[in-house]
Protein backbone atom coordinates (compact mmCIF):
# COMPACT_ATOMS: atom_id res chain seq x y z
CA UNK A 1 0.00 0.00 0.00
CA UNK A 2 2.85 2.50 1.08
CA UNK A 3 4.47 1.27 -2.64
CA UNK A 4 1.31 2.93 -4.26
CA UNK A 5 0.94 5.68 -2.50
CA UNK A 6 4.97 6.18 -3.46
CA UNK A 7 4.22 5.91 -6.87
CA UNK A 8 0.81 8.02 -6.57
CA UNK A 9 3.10 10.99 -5.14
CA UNK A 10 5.48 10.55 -7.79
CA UNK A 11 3.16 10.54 -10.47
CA UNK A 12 1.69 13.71 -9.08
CA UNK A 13 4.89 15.76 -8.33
CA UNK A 14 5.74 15.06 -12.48
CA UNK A 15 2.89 15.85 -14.01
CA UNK A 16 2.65 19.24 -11.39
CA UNK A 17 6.97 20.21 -12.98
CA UNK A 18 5.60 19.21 -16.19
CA UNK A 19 3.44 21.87 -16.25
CA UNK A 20 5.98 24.18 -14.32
CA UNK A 21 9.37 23.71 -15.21
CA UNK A 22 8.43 21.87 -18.66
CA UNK A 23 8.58 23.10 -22.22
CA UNK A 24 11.85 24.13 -22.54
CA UNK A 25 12.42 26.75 -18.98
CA UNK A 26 14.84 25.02 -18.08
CA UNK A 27 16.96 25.60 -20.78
CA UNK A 28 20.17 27.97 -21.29
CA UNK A 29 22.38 28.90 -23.70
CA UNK A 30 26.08 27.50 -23.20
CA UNK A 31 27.46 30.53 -23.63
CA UNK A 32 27.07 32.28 -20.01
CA UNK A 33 27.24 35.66 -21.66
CA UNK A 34 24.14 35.10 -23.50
CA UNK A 35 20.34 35.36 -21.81
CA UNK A 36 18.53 35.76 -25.10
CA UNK A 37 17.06 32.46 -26.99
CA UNK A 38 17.98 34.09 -30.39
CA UNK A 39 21.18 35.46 -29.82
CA UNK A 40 22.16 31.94 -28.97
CA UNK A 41 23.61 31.00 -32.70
CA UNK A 42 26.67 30.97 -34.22
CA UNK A 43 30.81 29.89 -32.24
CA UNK A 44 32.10 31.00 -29.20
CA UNK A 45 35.82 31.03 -27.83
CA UNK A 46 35.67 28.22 -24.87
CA UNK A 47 39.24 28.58 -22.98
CA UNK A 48 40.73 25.27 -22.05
CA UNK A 49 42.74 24.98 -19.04
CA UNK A 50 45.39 22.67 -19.23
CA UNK A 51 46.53 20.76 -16.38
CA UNK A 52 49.34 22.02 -14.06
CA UNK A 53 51.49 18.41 -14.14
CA UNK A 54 52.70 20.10 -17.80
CA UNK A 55 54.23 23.24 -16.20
CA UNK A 56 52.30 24.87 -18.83
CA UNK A 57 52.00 28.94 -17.80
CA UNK A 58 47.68 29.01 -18.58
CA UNK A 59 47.90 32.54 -17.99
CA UNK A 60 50.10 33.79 -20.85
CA UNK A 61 48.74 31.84 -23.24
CA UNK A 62 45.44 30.38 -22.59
CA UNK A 63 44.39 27.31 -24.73
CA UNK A 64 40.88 28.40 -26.70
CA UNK A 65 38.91 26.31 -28.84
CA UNK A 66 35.61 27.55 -31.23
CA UNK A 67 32.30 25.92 -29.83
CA UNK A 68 28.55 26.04 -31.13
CA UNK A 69 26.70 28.04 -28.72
CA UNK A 70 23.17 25.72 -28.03
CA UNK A 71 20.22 26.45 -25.89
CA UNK A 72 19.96 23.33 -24.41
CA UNK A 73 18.29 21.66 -21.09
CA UNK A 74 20.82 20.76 -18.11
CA UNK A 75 22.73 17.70 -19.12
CA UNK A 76 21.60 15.15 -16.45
CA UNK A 77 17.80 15.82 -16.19
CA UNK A 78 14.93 18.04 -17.81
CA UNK A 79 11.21 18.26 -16.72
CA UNK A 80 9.74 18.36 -20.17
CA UNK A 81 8.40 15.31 -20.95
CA UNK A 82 6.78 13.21 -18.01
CA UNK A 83 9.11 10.22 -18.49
CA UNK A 84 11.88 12.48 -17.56
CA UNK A 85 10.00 14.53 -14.86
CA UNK A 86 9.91 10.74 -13.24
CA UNK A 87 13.39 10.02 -13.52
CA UNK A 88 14.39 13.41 -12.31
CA UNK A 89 12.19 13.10 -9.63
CA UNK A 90 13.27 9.86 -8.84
CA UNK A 91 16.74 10.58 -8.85
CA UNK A 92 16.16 13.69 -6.03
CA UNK A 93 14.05 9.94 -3.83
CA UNK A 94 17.23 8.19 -4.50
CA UNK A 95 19.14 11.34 -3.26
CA UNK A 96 21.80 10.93 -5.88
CA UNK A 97 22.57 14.49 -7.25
CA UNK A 98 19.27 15.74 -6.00
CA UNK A 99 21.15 19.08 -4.53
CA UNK A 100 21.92 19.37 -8.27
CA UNK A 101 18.58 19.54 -9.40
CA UNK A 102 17.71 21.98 -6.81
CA UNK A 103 20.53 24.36 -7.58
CA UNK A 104 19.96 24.12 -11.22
CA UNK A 105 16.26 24.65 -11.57
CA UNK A 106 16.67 27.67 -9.14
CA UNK A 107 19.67 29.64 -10.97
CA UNK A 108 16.80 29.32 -14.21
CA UNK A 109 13.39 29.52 -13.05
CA UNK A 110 12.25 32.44 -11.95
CA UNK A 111 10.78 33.39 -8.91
CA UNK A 112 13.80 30.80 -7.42
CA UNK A 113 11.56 30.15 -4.50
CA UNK A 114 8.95 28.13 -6.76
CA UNK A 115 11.25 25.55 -7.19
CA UNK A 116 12.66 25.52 -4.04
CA UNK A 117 9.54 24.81 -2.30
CA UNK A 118 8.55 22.15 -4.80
CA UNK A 119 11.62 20.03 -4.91
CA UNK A 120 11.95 20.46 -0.96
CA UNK A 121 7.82 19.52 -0.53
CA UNK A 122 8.51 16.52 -2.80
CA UNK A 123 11.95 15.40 -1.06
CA UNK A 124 10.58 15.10 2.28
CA UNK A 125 7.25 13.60 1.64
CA UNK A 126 9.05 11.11 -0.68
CA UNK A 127 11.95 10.49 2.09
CA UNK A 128 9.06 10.08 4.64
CA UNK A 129 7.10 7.72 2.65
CA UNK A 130 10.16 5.26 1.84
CA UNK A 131 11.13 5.49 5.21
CA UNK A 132 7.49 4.01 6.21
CA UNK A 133 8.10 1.49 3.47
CA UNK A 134 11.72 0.87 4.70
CA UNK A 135 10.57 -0.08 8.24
CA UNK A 136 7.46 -1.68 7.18
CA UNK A 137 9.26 -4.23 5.05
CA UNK A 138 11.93 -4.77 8.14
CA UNK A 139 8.86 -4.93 10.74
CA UNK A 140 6.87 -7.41 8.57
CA UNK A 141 10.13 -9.59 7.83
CA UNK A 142 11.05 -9.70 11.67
CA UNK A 143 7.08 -10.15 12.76
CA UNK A 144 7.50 -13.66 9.56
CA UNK A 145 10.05 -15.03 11.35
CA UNK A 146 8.88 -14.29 15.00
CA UNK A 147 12.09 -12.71 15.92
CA UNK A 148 14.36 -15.62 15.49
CA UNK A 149 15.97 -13.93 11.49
CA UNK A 150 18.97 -12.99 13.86
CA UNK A 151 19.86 -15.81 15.94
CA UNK A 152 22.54 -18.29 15.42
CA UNK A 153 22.35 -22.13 14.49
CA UNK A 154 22.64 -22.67 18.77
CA UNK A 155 20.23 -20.09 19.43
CA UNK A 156 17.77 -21.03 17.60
CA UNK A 157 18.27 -25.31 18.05
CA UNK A 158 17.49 -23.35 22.29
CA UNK A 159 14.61 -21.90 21.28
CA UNK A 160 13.32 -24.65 19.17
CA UNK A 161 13.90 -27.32 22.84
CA UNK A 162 12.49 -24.34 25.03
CA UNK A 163 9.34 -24.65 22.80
CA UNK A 164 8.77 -28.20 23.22
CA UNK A 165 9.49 -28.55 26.49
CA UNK A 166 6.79 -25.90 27.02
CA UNK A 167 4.67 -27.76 24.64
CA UNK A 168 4.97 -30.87 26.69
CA UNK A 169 5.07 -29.18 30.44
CA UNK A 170 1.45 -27.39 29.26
CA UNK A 171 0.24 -31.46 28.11
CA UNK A 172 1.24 -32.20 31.57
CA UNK A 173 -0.24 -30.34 33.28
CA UNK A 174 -3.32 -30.73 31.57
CA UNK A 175 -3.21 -34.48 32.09
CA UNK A 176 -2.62 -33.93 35.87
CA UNK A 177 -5.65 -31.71 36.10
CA UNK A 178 -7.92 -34.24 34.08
CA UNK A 179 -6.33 -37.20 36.05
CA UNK A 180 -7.03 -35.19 39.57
């Protein structure tokens, strides 16, 4: 039940930053100096830093190379279709590059509060809900095997004697009270 509601939420949350962050706002050109869609066209000069185990002086003369400028989504995730509002959203449950997500979508969405409040809502009702799963699937695996899922081989060979002696000690005395 706790799995469905899970996937209920999750369903919810990506269709709600489908309609939000979808079509397209979460794109940016790659060329910081650029804010305009259609001024995004043409080469820019990247500069390429080159590492320091060459004892190459970057500073005199920096390494540049010519690069398409592209208005394209963040690399990792995007919220415009709802396939990939799920697997972004799933990502921030599995809380693998979820501070990513956050920081990204509120350096391009404006107001930045709008996603912070909807990737922190989700977070922590999704955290709470597999946490509830978590323990439910622990409680009802200890609860199967009555306790006895951590015991040793001796441990459990006592328990198993304890019970039949108590087994036999309860047909005793049940014997001596029919007898008497």
């Amino acid at each position: 039940m706790v799995s469905v509601i899970l996937s209920v939420l999750l369903f919810v949350f990506a269709a709600f930053g489908v309609v939000l962050f979808g079509d397209g706002k979460l794109k940016k050109c790659n060329d910081f100096s650029i804010h305009i869609p259609e001024n995004c066209t043409g080469f820019f000069s990247q500069k390429i830093l080159v590492s320091n185990e060459l004892h190459l002086n970057n500073d005199v003369n920096p390494r540049k190379l010519m690069v398409p400028r592209a208005f394209v989504n963040p690399r990792n995730f995007n919220f415009d279709t709802m396939q990939n509002s799920m697997l972004t959203l799933f990502e921030v449950l599995s809380l693998k590059g979820w501070v990513e997500v956050r920081d990204v979508m509120i350096n391009r969405i404006e107001p930045w509060w709008v996603p912070l409040i909807y990737i922190h809502i989700f977070a922590i009702l999704g955290w709470l809900i597999g946490l509830t799963l978590f323990i439910g699937v622990v409680v009802a695996n200890y609860n199967e095997n009555k306790g006895t899922a951590l015991l040793t081989v001796d441990q459990r060979r006592w328990e198993d004697l304890s019970r039949r002696l108590r087994i036999v000690q309860l047909k005793d005395a049940k014997s001596t009270l029919t007898v008497g």
